[in-house]
C-alpha atoms as a PDB file:
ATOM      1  CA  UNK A   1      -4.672   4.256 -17.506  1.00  0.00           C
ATOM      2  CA  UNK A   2      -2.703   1.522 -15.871  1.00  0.00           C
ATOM      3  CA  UNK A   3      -1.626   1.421 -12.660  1.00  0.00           C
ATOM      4  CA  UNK A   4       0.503  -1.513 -11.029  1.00  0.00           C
ATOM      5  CA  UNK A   5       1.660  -1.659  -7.379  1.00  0.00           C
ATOM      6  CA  UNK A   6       3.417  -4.183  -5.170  1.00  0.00           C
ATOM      7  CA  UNK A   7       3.034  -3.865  -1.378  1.00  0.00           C
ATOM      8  CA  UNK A   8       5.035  -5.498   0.562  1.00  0.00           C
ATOM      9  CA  UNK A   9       6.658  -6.438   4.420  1.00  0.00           C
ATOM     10  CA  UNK A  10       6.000  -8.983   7.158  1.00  0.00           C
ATOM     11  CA  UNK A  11       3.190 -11.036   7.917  1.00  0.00           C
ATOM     12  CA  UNK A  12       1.051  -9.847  10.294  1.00  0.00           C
ATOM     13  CA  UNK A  13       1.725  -5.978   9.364  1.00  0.00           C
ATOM     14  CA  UNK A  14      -1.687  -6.037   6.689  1.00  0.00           C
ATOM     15  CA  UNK A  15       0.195  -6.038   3.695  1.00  0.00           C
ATOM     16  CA  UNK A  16      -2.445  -8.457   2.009  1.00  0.00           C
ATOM     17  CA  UNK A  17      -5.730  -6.556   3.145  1.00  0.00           C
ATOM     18  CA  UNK A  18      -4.839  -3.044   2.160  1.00  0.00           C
ATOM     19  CA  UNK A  19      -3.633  -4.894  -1.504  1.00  0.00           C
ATOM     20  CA  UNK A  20      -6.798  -6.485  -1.333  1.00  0.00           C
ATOM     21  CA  UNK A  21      -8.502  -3.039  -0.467  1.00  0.00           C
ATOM     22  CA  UNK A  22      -7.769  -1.006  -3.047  1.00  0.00           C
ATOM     23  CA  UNK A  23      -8.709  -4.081  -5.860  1.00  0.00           C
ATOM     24  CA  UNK A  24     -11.672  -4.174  -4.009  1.00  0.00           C
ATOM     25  CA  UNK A  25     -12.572  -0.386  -4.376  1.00  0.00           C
ATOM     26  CA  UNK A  26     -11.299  -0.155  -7.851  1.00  0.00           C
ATOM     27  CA  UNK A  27     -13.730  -3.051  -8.659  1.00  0.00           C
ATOM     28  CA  UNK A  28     -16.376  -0.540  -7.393  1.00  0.00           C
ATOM     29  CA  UNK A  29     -15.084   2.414  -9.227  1.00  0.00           C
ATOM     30  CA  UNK A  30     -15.634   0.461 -12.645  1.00  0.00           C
ATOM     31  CA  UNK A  31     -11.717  -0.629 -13.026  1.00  0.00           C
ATOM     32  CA  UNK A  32     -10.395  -3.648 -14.263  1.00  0.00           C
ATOM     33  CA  UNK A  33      -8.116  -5.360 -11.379  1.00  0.00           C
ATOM     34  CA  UNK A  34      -6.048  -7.968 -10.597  1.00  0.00           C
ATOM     35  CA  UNK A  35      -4.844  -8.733  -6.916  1.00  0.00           C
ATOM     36  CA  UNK A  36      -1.953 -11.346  -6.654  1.00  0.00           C
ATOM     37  CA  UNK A  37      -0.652 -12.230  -3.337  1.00  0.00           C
ATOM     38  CA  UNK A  38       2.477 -14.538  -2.224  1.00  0.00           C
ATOM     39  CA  UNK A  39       3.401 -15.400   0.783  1.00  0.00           C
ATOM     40  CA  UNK A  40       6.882 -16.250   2.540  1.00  0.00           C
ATOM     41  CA  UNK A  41       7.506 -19.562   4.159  1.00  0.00           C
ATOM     42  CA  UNK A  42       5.610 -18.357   7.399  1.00  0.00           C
ATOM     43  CA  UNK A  43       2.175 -16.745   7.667  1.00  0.00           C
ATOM     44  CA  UNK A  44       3.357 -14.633  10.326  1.00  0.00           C
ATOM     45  CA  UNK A  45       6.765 -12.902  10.763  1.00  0.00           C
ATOM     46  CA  UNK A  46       7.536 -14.550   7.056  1.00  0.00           C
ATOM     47  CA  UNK A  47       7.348 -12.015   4.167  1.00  0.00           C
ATOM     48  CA  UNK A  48       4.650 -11.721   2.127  1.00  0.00           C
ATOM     49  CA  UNK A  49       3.872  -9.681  -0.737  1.00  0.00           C
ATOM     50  CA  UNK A  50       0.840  -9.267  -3.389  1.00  0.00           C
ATOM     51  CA  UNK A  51       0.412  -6.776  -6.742  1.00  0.00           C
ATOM     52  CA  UNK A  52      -2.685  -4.484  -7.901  1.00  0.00           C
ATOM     53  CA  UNK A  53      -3.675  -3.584 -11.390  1.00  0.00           C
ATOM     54  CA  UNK A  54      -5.958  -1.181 -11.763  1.00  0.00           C
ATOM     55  CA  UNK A  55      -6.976  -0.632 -15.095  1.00  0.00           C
ATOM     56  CA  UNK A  56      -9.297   1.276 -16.909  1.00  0.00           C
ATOM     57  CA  UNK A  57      -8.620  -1.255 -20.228  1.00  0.00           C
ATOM     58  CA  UNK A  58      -8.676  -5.194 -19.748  1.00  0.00           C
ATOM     59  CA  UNK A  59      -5.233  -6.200 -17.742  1.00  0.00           C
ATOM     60  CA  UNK A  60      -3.384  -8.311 -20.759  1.00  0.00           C
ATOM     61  CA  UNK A  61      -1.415 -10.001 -18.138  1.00  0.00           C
ATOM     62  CA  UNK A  62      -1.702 -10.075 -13.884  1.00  0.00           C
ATOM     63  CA  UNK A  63       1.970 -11.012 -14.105  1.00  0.00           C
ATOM     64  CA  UNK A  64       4.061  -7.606 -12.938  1.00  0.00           C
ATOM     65  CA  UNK A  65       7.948  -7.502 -13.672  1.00  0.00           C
ATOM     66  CA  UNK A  66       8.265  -3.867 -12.351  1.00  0.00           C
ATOM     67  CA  UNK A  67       5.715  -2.658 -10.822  1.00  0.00           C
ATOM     68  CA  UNK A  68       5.528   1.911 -11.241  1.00  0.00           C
ATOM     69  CA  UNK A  69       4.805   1.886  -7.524  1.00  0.00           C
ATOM     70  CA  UNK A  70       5.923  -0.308  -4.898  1.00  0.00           C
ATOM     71  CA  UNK A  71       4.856   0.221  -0.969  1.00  0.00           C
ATOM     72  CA  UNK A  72       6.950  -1.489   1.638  1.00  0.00           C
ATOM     73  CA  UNK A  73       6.581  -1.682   5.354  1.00  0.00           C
ATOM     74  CA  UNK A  74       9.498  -2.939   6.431  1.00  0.00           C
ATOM     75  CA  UNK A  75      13.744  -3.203   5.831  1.00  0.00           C
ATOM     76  CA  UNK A  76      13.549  -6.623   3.312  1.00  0.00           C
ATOM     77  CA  UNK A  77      11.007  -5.489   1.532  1.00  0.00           C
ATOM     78  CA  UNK A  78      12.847  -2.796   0.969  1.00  0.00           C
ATOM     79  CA  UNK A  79      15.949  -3.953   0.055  1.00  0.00           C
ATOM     80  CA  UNK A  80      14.699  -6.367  -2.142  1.00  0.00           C
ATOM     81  CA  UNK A  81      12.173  -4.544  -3.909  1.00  0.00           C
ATOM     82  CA  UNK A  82      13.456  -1.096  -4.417  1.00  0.00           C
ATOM     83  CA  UNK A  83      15.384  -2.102  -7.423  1.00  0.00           C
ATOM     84  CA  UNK A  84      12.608  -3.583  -8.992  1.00  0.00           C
ATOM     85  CA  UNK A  85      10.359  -0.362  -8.993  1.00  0.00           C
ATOM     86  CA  UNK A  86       9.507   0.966 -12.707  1.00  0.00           C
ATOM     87  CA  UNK A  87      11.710   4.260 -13.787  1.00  0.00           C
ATOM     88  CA  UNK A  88       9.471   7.070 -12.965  1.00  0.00           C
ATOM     89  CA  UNK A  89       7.767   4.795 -10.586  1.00  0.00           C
ATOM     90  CA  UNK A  90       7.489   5.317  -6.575  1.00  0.00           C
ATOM     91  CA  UNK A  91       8.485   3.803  -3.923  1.00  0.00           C
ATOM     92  CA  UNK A  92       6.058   4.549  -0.277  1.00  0.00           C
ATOM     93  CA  UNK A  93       8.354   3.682   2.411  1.00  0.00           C
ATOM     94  CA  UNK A  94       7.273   3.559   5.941  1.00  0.00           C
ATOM     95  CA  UNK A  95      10.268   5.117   8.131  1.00  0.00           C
ATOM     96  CA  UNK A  96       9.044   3.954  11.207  1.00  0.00           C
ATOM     97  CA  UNK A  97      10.745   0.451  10.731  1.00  0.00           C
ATOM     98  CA  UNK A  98      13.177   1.786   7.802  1.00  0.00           C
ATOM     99  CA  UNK A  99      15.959   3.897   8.531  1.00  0.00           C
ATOM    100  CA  UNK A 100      17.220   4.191   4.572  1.00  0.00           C
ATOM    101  CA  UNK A 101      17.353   6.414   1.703  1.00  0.00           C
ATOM    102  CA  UNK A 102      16.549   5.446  -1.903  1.00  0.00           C
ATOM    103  CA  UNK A 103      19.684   5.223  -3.859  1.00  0.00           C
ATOM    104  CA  UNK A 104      18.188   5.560  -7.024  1.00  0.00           C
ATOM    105  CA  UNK A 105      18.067   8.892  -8.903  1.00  0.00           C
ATOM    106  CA  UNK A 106      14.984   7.517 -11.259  1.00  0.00           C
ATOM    107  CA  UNK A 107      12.265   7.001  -8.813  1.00  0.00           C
ATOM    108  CA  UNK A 108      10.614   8.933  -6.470  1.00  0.00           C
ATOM    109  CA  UNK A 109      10.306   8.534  -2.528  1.00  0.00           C
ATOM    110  CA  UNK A 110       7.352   9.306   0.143  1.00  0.00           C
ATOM    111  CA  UNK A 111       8.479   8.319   3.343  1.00  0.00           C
ATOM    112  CA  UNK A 112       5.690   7.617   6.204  1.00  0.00           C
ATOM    113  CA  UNK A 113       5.838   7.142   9.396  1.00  0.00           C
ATOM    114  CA  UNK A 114       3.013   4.570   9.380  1.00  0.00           C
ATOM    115  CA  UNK A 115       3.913   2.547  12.628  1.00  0.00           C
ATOM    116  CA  UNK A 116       4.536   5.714  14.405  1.00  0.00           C
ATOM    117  CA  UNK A 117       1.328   7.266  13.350  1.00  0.00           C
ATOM    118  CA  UNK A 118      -0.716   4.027  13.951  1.00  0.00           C
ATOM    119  CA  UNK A 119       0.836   3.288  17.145  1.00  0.00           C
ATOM    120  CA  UNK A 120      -0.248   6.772  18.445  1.00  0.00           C
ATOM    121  CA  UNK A 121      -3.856   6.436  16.816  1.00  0.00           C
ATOM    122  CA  UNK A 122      -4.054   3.246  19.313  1.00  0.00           C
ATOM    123  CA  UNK A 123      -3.404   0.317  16.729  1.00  0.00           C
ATOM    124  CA  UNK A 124      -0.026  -0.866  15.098  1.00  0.00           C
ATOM    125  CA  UNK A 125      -2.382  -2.575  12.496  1.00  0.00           C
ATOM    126  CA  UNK A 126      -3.836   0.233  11.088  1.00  0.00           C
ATOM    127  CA  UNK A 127      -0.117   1.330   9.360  1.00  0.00           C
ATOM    128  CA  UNK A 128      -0.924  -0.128   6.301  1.00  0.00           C
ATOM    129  CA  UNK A 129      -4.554   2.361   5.918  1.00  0.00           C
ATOM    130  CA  UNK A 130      -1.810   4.736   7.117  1.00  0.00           C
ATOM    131  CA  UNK A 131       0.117   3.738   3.661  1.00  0.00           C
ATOM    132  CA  UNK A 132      -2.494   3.555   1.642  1.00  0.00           C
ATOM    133  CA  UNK A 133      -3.606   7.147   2.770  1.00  0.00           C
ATOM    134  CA  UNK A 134      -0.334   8.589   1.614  1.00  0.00           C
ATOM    135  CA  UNK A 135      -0.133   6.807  -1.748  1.00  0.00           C
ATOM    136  CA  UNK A 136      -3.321   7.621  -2.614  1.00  0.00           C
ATOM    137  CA  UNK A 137      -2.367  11.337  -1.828  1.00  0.00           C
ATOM    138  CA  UNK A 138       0.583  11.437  -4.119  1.00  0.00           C
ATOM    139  CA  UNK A 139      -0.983   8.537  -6.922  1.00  0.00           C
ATOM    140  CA  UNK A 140      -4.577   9.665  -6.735  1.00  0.00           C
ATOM    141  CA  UNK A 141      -5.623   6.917  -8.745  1.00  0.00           C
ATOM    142  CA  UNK A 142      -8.577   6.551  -6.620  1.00  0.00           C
ATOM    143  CA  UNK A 143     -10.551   9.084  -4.276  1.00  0.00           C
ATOM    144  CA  UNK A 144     -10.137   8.553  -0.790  1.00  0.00           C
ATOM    145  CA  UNK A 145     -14.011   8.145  -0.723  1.00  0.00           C
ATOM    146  CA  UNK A 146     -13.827   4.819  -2.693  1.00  0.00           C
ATOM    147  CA  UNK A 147     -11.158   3.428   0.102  1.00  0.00           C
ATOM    148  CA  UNK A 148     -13.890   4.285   2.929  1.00  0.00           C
ATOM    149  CA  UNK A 149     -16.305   2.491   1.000  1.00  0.00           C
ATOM    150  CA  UNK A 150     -14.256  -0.481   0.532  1.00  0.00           C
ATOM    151  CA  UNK A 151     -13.367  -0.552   4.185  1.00  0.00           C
ATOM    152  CA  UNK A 152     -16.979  -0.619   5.288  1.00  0.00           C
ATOM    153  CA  UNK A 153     -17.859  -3.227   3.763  1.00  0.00           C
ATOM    154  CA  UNK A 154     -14.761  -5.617   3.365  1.00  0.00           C
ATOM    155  CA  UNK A 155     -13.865  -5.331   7.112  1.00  0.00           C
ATOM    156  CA  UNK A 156     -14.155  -8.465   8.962  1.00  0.00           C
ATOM    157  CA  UNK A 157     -16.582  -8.561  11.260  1.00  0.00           C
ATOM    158  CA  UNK A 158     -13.894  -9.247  14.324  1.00  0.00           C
ATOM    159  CA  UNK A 159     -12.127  -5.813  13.175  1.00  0.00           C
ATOM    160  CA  UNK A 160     -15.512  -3.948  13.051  1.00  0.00           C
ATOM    161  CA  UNK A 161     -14.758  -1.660  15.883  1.00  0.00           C
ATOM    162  CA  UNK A 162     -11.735  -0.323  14.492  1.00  0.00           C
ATOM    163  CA  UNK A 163     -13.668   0.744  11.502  1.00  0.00           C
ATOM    164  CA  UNK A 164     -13.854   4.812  12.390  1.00  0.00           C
ATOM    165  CA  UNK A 165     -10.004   4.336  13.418  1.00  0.00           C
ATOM    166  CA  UNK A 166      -8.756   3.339  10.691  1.00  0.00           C
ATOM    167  CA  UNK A 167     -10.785   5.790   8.407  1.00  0.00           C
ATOM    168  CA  UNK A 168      -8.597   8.095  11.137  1.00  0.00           C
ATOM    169  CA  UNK A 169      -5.756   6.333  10.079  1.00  0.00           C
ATOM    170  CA  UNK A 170      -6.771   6.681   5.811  1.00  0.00           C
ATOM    171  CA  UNK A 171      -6.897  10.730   6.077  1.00  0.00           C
ATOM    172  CA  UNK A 172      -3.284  11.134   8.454  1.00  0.00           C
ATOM    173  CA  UNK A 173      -1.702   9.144   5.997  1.00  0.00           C
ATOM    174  CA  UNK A 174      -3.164  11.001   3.245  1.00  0.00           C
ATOM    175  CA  UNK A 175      -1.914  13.848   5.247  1.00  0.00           C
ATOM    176  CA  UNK A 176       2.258  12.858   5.540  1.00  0.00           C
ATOM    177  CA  UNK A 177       2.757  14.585   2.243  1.00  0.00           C
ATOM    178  CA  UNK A 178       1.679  15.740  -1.114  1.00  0.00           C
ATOM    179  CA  UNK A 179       5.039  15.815  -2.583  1.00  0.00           C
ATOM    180  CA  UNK A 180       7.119  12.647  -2.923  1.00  0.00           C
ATOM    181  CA  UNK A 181      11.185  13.167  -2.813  1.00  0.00           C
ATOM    182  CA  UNK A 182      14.217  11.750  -5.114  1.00  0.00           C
END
């Protein structure tokens, strides 16, 4: 099993701590990983981006042409990266801030509102746990459990009180929808 992702969107919107969040519970479920990350010209408000291998084999290579699943929070990321998703692959989409279809026929689409559904757990931040909830729901490459896990004891220490929020935030995502779309 080997399982490559990209998420993507703005800075700011968590896109490099849930990446780094499911490398880090992989690592503790026994897998191989590899978390790159790349950032736009701007910290915040620039785009930024990172991939995940999880691997139950050595990862030959941490480079990722197209990646089988891509998750992208906002309209750039989008358009630039649904083109680039694997055939077969996935693409997790949060509607809140995109308002498009995929026009491809060979991947699949789960659509999430992850702003919406942060916003009315209290927290715009907490969208990407909201993300990461539904891909993990229709990939189930890891158990929900091992996310939980990683989140206790990878969240900064300023962000502490938002733990049992965003483990709120894990199970509605995980609760958008089973079935992805084409």
């Amino acid at each position: 099993m080997q399982e490559e992702f990209l998420f993507s969107g703005f800075g700011g919107q968590g896109v490099m701590f849930v990446g780094q969040l499911l490398a880090y519970a992989g690592m503790a479920e026994g897998l191989h990983v590899t978390w790159i990350p790349s950032y736009g010209p701007e910290m915040r408000g620039g785009t930024a981006h990172c991939f995940v291998i999880l691997s139950d084999k050595e990862i030959g290579s941490p480079v990722v042409r197209y990646p089988r699943t891509g998750i992208v929070f906002n309209l750039p990321s989008f358009d630039k990266y649904e083109s680039e998703i694997a055939p077969g692959g996935l693409l997790v989409v949060n509607s809140s801030l995109i308002n498009k279809q995929i026009t491809r026929a060979d991947i699949e689409a789960l659509y999430v509102p992850a702003t919406g559904i942060a916003d009315e757990l209290g927290e715009l931040k907490m969208a990407n746990i909201v993300m990461l909830g539904a891909l993990l729901t229709a990939r189930p490459v890891l158990p929900l459990a091992a996310i939980r896990k990683a989140l206790a004891g990878h969240m900064p220490a300023h962000r502490r009180h938002l733990l049992e929020r965003n483990f709120t935030a894990l199970e509605r995502g995980a609760s958008v929808s089973l079935q992805p779309t084409r």
